[in-house]
Each structure stands twice: as structure tokens, then as C-alpha cells.
N, C-alpha and C. Protein backbone atom coordinates (compact mmCIF):
# COMPACT_ATOMS: atom_id res chain seq x y z
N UNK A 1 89.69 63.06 75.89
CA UNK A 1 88.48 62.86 76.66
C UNK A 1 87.53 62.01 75.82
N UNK A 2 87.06 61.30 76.50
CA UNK A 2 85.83 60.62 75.46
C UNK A 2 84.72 61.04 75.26
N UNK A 3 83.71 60.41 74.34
CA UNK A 3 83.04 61.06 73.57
C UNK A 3 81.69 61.69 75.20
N UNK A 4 81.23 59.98 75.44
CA UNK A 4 80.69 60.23 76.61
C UNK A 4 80.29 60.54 77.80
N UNK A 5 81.91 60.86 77.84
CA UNK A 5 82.41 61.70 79.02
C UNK A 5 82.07 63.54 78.82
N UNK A 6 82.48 63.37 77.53
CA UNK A 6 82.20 65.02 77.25
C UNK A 6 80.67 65.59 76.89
N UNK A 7 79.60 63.91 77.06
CA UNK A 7 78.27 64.54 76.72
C UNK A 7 78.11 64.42 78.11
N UNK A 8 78.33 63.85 78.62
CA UNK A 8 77.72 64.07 80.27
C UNK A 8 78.29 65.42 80.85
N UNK A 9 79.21 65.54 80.78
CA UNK A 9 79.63 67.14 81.12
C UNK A 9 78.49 68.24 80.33
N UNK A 10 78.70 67.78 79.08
CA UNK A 10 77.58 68.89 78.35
C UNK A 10 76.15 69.00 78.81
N UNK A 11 75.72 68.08 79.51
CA UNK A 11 74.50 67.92 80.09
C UNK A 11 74.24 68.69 81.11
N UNK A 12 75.39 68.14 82.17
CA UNK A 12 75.58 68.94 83.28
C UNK A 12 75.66 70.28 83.10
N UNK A 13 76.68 70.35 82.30
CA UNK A 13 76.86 72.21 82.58
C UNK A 13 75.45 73.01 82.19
N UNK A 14 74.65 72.21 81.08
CA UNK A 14 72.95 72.56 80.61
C UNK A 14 72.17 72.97 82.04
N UNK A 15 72.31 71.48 82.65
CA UNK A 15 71.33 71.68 83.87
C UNK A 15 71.59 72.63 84.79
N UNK A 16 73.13 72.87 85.22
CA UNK A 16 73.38 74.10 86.11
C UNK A 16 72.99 75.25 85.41
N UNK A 17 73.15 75.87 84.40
CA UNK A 17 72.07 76.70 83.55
C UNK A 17 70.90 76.92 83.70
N UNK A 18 70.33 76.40 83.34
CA UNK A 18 68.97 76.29 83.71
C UNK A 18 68.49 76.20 84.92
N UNK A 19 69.08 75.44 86.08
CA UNK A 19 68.85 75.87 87.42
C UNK A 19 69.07 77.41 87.77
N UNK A 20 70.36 77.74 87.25
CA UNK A 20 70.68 78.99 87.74
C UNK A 20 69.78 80.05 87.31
N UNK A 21 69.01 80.24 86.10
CA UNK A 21 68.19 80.80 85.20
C UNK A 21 67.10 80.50 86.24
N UNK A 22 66.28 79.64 86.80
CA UNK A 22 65.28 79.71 87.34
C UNK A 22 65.37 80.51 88.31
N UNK A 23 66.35 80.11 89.12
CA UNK A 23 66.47 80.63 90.76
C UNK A 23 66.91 82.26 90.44
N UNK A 24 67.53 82.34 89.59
CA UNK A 24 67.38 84.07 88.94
C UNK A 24 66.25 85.12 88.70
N UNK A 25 65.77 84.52 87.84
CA UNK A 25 64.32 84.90 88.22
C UNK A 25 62.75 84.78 88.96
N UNK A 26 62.80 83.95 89.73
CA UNK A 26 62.45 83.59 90.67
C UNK A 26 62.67 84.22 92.38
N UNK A 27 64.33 84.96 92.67
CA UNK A 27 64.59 85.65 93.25
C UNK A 27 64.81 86.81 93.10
N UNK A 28 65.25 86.88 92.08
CA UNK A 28 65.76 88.62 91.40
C UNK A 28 64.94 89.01 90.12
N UNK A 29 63.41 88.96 90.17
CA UNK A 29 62.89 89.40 88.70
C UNK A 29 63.05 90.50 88.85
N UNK A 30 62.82 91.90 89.22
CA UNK A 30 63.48 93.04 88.79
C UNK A 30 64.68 93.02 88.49
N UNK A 31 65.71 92.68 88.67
CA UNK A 31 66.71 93.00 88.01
C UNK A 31 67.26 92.38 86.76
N UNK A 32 67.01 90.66 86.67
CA UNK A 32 66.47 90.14 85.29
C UNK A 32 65.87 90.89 84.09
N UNK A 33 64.74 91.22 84.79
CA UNK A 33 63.56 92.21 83.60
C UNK A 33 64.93 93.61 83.20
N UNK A 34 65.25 93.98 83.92
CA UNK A 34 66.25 95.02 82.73
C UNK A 34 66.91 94.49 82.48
N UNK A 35 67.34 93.22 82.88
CA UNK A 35 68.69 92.65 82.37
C UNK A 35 68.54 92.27 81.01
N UNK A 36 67.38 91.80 80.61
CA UNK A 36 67.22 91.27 79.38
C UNK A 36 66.51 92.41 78.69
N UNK A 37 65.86 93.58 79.13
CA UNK A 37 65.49 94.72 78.43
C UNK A 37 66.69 95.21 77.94
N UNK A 38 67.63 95.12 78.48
CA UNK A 38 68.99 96.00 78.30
C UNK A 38 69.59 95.10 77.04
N UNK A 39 69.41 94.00 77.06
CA UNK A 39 70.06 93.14 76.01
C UNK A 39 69.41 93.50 74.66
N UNK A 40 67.82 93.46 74.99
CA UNK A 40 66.89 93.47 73.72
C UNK A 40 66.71 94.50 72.80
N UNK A 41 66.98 95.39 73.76
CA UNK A 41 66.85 97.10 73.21
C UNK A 41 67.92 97.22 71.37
N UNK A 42 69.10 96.92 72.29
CA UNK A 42 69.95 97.24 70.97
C UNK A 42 69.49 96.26 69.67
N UNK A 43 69.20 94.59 69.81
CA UNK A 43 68.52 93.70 68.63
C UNK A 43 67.36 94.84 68.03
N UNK A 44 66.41 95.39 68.98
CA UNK A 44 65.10 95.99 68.10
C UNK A 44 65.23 97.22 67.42
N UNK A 45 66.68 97.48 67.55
CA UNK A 45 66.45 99.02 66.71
C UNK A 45 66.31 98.93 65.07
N UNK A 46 65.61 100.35 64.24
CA UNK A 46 65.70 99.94 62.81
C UNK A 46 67.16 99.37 62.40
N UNK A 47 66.97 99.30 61.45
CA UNK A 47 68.17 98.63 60.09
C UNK A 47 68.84 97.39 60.76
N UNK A 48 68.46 97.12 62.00
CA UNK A 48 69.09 95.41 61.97
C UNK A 48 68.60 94.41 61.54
N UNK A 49 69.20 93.70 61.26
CA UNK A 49 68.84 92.40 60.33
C UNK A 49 67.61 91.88 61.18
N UNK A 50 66.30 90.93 60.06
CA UNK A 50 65.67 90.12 61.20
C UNK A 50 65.40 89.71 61.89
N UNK A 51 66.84 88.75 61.77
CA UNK A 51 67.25 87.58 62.94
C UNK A 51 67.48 88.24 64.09
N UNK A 52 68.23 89.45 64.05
CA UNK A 52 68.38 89.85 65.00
C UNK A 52 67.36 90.43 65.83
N UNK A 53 66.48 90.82 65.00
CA UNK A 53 65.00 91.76 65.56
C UNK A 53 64.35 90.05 66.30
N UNK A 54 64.24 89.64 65.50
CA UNK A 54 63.70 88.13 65.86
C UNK A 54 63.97 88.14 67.54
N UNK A 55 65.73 87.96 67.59
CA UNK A 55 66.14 87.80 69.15
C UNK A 55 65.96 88.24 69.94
N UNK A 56 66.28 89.54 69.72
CA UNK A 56 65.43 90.40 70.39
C UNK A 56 64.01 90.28 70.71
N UNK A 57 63.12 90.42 70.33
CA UNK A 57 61.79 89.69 70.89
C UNK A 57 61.54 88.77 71.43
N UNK A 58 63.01 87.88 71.21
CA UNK A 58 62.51 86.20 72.00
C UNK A 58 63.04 86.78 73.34
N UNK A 59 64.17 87.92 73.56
CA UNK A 59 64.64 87.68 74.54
C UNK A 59 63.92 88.84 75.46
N UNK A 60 63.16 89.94 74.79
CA UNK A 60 62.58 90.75 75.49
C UNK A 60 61.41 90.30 76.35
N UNK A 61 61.20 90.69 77.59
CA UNK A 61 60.63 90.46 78.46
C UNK A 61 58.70 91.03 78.64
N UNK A 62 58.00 89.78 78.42
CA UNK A 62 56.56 90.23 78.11
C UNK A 62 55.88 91.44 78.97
N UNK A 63 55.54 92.14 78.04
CA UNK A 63 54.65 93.69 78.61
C UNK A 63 53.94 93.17 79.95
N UNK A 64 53.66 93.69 81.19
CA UNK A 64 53.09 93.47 82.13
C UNK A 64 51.38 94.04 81.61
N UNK A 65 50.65 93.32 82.44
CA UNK A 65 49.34 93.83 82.59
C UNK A 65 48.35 95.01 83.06
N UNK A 66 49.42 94.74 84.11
CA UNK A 66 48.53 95.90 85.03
C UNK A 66 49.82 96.19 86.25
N UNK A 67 49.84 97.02 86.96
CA UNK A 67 50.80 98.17 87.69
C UNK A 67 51.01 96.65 89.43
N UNK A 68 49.84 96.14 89.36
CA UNK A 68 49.78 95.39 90.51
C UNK A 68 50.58 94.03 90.05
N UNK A 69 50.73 93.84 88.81
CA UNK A 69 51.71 92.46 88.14
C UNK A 69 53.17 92.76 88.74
N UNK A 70 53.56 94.13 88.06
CA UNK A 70 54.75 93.98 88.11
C UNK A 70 55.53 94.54 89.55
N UNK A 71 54.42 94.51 90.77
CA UNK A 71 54.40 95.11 92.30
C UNK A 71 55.15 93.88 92.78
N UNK A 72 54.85 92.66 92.69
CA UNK A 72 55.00 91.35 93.23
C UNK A 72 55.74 90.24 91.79
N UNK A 73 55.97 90.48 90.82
CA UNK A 73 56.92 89.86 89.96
C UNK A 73 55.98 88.84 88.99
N UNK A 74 54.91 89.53 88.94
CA UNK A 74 53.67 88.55 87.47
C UNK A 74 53.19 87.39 88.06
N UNK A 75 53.05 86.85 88.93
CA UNK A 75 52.55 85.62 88.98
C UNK A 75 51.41 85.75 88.97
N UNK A 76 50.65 87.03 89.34
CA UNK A 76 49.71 86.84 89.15
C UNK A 76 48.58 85.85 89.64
N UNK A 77 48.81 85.32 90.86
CA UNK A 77 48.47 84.10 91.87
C UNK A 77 47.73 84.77 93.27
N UNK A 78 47.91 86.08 93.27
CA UNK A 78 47.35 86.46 94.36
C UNK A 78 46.84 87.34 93.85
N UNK A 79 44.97 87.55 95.26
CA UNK A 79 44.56 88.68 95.04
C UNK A 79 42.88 88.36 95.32
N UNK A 80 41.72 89.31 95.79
CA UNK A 80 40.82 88.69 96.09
C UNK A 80 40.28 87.82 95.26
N UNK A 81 39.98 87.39 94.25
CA UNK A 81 39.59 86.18 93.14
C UNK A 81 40.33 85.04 93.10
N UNK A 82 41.22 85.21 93.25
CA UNK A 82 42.12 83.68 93.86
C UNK A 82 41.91 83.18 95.41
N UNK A 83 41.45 82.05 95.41
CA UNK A 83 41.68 81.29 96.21
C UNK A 83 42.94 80.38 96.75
N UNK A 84 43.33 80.10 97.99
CA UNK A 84 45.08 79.88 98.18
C UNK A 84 45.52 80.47 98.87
């Protein structure tokens, strides 16, 4: 295969990724949000290495605000103070 052939594939398969990652959470954030709680849990326990604690945090999913965030999936875009 050639070189260029195999970066354009590598590209592609990136972008279907990342599409798929959006439309994932975007349609299914509850089940995402444990999906990646479930991942993160085991990186944050004591005695693992940094890096791993590290990943864990990159991959754990940010604390919600308030009970009405996580009703409708954080956007946080609606509500009487917003206009729209």
C-alpha cells in the first residue's frame, strides 16, 4: 500500500471517530457519562501510577452543576435567563 494511500485512510478512519464521538454524545449523554465514569473509576484508585490517575481525569466526565444540568444533558442553554 502506499504511503499516501495509507494516510488518507488514517485520516478517514480519524474523522469517522470523531463524528461518531459527537453524535454519541449528543444523542446518548446518559449513557456516555457512565460510560466513561466506568472507565475512569478504575485509573483513579490509590497506588496507580500518575499517568494513569492523569487519564483518568482526562477521561472522567466534569461534575455537573446543579440537578437541572444533568435533567436535559449540560448545555445549559435553556431556562428563564436565556433568551432563544
Amino acid at each position: 500500500m502506499d504511503a499516501s494511500l495509507a494516510l488518507q485512510y488514517a485520516i478517514i478512519a480519524i474523522a469517522v471517530v470523531v463524528s461518531a464521538w459527537v453524535v454519541l454524545k449528543k444523542q446518548f449523554p446518559g449513557p456516555v457519562r457512565k460510560a466513561r465514569i466506568a472507565l475512569a473509576l478504575p485509573l483513579l484508585r490509590e497506588g496507580r501510577a500518575a499517568w494513569q490517575q492523569r487519564l483518568g481525569r482526562w477521561i472522567a466526565p466534569a461534575g455537573g452543576s446543579s440537578a437541572n444540568d444533568a435533567a436535559c444533558g449540560g448545555c445549559n442553554g435553556c431556562g428563564p435567563d436565556k433568551k432563544g
